[in-house]
Every structure is written in C-alpha cells, then in structure tokens.
Protein backbone atom coordinates (compact mmCIF):
# COMPACT_ATOMS: atom_id res chain seq x y z
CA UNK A 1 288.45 -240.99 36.23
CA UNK A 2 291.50 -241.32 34.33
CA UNK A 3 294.80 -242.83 34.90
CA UNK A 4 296.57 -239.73 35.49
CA UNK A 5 294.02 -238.18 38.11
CA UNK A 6 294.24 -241.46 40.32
CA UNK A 7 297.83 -241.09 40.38
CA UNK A 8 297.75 -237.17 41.23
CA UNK A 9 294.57 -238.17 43.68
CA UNK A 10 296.46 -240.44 45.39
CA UNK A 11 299.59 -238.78 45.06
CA UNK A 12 298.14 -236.10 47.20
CA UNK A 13 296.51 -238.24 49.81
CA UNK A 14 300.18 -240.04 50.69
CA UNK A 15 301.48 -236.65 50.70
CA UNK A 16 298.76 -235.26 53.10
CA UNK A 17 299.57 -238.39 55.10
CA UNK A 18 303.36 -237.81 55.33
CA UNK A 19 303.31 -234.14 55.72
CA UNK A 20 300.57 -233.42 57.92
CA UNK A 21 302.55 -235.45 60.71
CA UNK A 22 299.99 -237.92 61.61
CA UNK A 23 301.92 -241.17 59.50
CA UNK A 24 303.76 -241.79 63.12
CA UNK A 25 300.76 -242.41 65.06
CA UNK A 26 298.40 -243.73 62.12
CA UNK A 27 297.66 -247.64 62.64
CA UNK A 28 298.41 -248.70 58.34
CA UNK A 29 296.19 -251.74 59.46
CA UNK A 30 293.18 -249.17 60.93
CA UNK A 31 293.74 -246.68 58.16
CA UNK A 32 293.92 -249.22 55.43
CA UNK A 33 290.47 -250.79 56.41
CA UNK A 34 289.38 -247.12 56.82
CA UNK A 35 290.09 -245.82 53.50
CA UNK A 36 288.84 -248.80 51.34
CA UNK A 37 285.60 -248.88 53.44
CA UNK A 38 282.34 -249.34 51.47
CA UNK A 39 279.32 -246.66 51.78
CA UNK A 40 278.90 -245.13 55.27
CA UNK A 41 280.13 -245.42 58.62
CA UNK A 42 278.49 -244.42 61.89
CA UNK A 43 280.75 -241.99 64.30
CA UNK A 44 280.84 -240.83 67.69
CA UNK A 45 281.63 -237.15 67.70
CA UNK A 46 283.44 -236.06 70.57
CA UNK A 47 283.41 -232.24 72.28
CA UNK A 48 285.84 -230.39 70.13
CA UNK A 49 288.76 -230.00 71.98
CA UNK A 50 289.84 -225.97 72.55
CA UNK A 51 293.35 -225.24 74.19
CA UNK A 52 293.98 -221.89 75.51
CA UNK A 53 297.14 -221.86 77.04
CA UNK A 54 297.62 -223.95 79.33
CA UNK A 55 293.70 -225.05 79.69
CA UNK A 56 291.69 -227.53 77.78
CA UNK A 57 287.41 -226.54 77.19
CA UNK A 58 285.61 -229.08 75.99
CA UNK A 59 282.82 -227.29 73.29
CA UNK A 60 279.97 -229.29 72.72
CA UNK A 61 278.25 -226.26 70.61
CA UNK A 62 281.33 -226.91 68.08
CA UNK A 63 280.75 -230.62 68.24
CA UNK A 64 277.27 -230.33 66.95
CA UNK A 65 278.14 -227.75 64.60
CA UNK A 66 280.84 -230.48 63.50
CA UNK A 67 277.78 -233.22 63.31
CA UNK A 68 275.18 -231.22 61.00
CA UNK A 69 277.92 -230.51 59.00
CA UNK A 70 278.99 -234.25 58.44
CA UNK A 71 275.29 -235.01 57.86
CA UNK A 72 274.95 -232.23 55.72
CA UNK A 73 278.12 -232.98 53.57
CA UNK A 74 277.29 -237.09 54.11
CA UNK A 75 280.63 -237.57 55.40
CA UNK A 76 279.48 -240.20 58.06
CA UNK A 77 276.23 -241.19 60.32
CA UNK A 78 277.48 -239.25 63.42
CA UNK A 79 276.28 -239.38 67.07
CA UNK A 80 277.17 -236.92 69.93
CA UNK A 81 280.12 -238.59 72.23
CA UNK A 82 278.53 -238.42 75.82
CA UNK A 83 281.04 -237.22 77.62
CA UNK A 84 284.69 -235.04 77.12
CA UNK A 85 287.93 -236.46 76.19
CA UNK A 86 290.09 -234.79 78.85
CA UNK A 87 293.92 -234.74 78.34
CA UNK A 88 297.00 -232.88 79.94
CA UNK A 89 297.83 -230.11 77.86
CA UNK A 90 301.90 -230.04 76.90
CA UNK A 91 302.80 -227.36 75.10
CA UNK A 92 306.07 -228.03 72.52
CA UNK A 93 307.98 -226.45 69.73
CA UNK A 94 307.27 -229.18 67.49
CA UNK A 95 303.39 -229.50 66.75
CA UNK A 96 303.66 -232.57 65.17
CA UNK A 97 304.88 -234.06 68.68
CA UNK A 98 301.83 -232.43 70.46
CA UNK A 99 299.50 -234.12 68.12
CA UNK A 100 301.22 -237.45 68.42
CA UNK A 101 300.62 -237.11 71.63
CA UNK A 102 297.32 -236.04 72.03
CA UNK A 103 296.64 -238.53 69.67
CA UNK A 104 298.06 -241.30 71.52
CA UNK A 105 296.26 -240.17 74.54
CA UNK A 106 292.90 -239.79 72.76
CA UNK A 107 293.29 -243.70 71.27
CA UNK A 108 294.06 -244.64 74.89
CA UNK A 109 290.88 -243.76 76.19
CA UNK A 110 289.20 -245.05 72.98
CA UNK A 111 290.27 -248.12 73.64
CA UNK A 112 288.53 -248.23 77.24
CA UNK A 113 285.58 -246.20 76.29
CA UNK A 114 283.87 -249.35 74.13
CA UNK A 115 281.98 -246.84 71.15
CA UNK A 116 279.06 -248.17 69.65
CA UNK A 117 279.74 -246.91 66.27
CA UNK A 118 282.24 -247.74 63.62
CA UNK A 119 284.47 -244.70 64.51
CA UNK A 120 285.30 -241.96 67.05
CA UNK A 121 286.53 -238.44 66.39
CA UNK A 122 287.81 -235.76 68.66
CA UNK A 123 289.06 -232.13 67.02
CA UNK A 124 291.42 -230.19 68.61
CA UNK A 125 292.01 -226.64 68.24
CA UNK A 126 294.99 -224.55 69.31
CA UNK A 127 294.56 -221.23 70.30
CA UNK A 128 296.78 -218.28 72.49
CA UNK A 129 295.48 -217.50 75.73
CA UNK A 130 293.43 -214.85 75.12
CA UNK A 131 292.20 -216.87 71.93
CA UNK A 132 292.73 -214.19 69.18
CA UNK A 133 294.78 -216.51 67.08
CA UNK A 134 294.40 -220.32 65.95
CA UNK A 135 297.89 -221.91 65.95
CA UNK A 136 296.58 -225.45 64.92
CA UNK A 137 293.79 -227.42 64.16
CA UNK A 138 294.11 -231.68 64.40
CA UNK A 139 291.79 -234.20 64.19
CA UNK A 140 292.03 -237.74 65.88
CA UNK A 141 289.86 -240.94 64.39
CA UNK A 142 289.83 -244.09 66.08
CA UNK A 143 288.51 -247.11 64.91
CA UNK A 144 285.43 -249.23 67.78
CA UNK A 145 289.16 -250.75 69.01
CA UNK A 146 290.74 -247.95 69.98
CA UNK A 147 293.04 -248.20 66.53
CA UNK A 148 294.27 -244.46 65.16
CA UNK A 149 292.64 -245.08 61.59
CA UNK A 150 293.26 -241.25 60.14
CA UNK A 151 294.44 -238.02 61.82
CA UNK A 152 295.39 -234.58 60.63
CA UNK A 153 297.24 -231.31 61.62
CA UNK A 154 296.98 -228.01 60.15
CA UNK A 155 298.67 -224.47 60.92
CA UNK A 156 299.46 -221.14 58.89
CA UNK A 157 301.39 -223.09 56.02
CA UNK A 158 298.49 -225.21 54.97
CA UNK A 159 296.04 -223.89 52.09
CA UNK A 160 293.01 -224.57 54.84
CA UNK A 161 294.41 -221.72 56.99
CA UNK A 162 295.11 -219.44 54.84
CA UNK A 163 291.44 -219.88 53.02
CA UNK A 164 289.44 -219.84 56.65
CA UNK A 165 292.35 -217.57 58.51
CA UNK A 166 290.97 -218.68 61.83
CA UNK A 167 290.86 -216.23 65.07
CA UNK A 168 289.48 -218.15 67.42
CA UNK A 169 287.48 -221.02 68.08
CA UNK A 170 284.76 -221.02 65.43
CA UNK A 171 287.62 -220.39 62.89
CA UNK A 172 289.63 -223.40 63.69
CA UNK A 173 286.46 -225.34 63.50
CA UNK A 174 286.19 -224.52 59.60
CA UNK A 175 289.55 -225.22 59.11
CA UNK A 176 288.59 -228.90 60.76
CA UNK A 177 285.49 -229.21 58.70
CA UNK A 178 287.58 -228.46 55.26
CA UNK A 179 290.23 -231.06 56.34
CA UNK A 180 287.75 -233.87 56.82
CA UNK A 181 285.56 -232.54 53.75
CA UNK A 182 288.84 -233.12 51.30
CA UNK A 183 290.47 -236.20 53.36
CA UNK A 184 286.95 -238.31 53.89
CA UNK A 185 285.60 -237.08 50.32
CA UNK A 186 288.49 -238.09 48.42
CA UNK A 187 289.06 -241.88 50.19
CA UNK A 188 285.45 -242.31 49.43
CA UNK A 189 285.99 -241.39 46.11
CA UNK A 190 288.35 -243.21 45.73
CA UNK A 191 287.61 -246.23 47.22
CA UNK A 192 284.36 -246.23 44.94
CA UNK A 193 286.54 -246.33 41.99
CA UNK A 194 288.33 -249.16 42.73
C-alpha cells in the first residue's frame, strides 16, 4: 500500500469518526485497542433495534441476517445476544444526540450484562410510524467492559443511503451491513499493514 493511500485511508476513517457523530461517545482507549486488534474477534449480536415512532421491536430475524452476513464477509466470530436491549425511545431534532444517547444507554447495560465474547453490537434503525421510510441507521459496539469501542450513524446525506435507499426495516439493515463492511474492513486492513 503506498504512502499516499494510508494517508487518504486513514484520512477517511478520522473523518467517518468525526462526522458520523459517534467521536462524543467513542471510548479513544476502547476504540484504539479495537482498531489495532490482531485477526478476529468473537461478538455478541444483539436483536436489531427497529423504532417506529414512538415504539422500539426488537428483530431477531435481522440479527441473524446481520450474523451470516459477518460470517460470510469474515468481519467477526459472532454469536446471537440472548435476550433484547430495551431502551426508552426519545425522539430529537438532532440525530446525533439520539444516538449518543442510545449509545450511552446500550454501554450501560453492557456493562452489567458480563458478554462472553470480545465485543457486543446492537443496530438500530429509525423508521416513521407506519415504517415506509428509514430516517437513520446506527450501530453501537462495546467492548466485554461495557467500553463504546466504535459506533456509527447514517441518514439520507451519507453515500450508504443513497446506494441501499432504505424503506423500511430490511433496507436500513443493508445500510448497517455496508457501514460495518467499510468501517471493520478497512481497520483490519489497516491494522495488518502496520
């Protein structure tokens, strides 16, 4: 790899990090160890997360969905999470804020829950009531501790979107699977090259 595509690799990664919202909630210690991690790590995958309106479904189909597709892509070893991650649902202008906060909430019960894998991820997908329209799509990792090591957030002005153009449900779950495909590919890569 040369010189110039490490930079531009890199640059793109910090700029994923700062834009996508998630550098306020991130642990640097957690996501440090996370993105200079060697080979594969073992993850509990969590019901994806559907809000529609004001209610919160917990989809298990999705999650497994999610899981052959990690195995598929070798993202990570991942495991089914055996139960749902239940949080309020707050509603806000700012979705940034509402993924801070989920995210906060999610780590919270992370660190209770005691994982036996390296990791634990929970997707979250944001749809209208009548779910005819994705508004965002997030995903929450937490280190065995508890520790937010990684996160993302993606709506309408991200490339992801506009590629998938999610509708409903199944929709926002590609959208998840191409932000962890470019995040988790490209720290791997990178961290191999180093």
């Amino acid at each position: 790899m040369t010189v110039l595509r490490k930079v531009v690799l890199i640059g793109m990664c910090l700029s994923m990090l700062i834009f996508s919202g998630c550098s306020s909630y991130v642990s640097k210690e957690a996501n440090g160890i996370f993105e200079t991690r060697d080979g594969a790590f073992s993850l509990t995958v969590y019901p994806v997360s559907v809000v529609t309106g004001q209610e919160r479904v917990h989809d298990e189909q999705l999650a497994a969905d999610l899981i052959d597709f990690l195995l598929k892509e070798q993202l990570a070893n991942p495991v089914m999470g055996s139960r749902s991650i239940d949080m309020p649902v707050k509603w806000g202008r700012d979705q940034s804020k509402m993924a801070k906060t989920s995210a906060i909430n999610f780590s919270n019960q992370m660190k209770e829950e005691e994982i036996q894998t390296d990791y634990a991820l929970l997707v979250e997908i944001l749809c209208n009531f009548s779910e005819t329209n994705v508004g965002g799509v997030h995903y929450y990792l937490c280190d065995k501790d508890g520790n937010l090591a990684d996160g993302g957030l993606r709506n309408s002005h991200w490339e992801e979107f506009k590629e998938v153009e999610p509708h409903d449900r199944n929709g926002g779950l590609a959208v998840a699977k191409l932000m962890l495909q470019a995040a988790w590919q490209n720290s791997e890569n990178a961290s191999r090259a180093n």
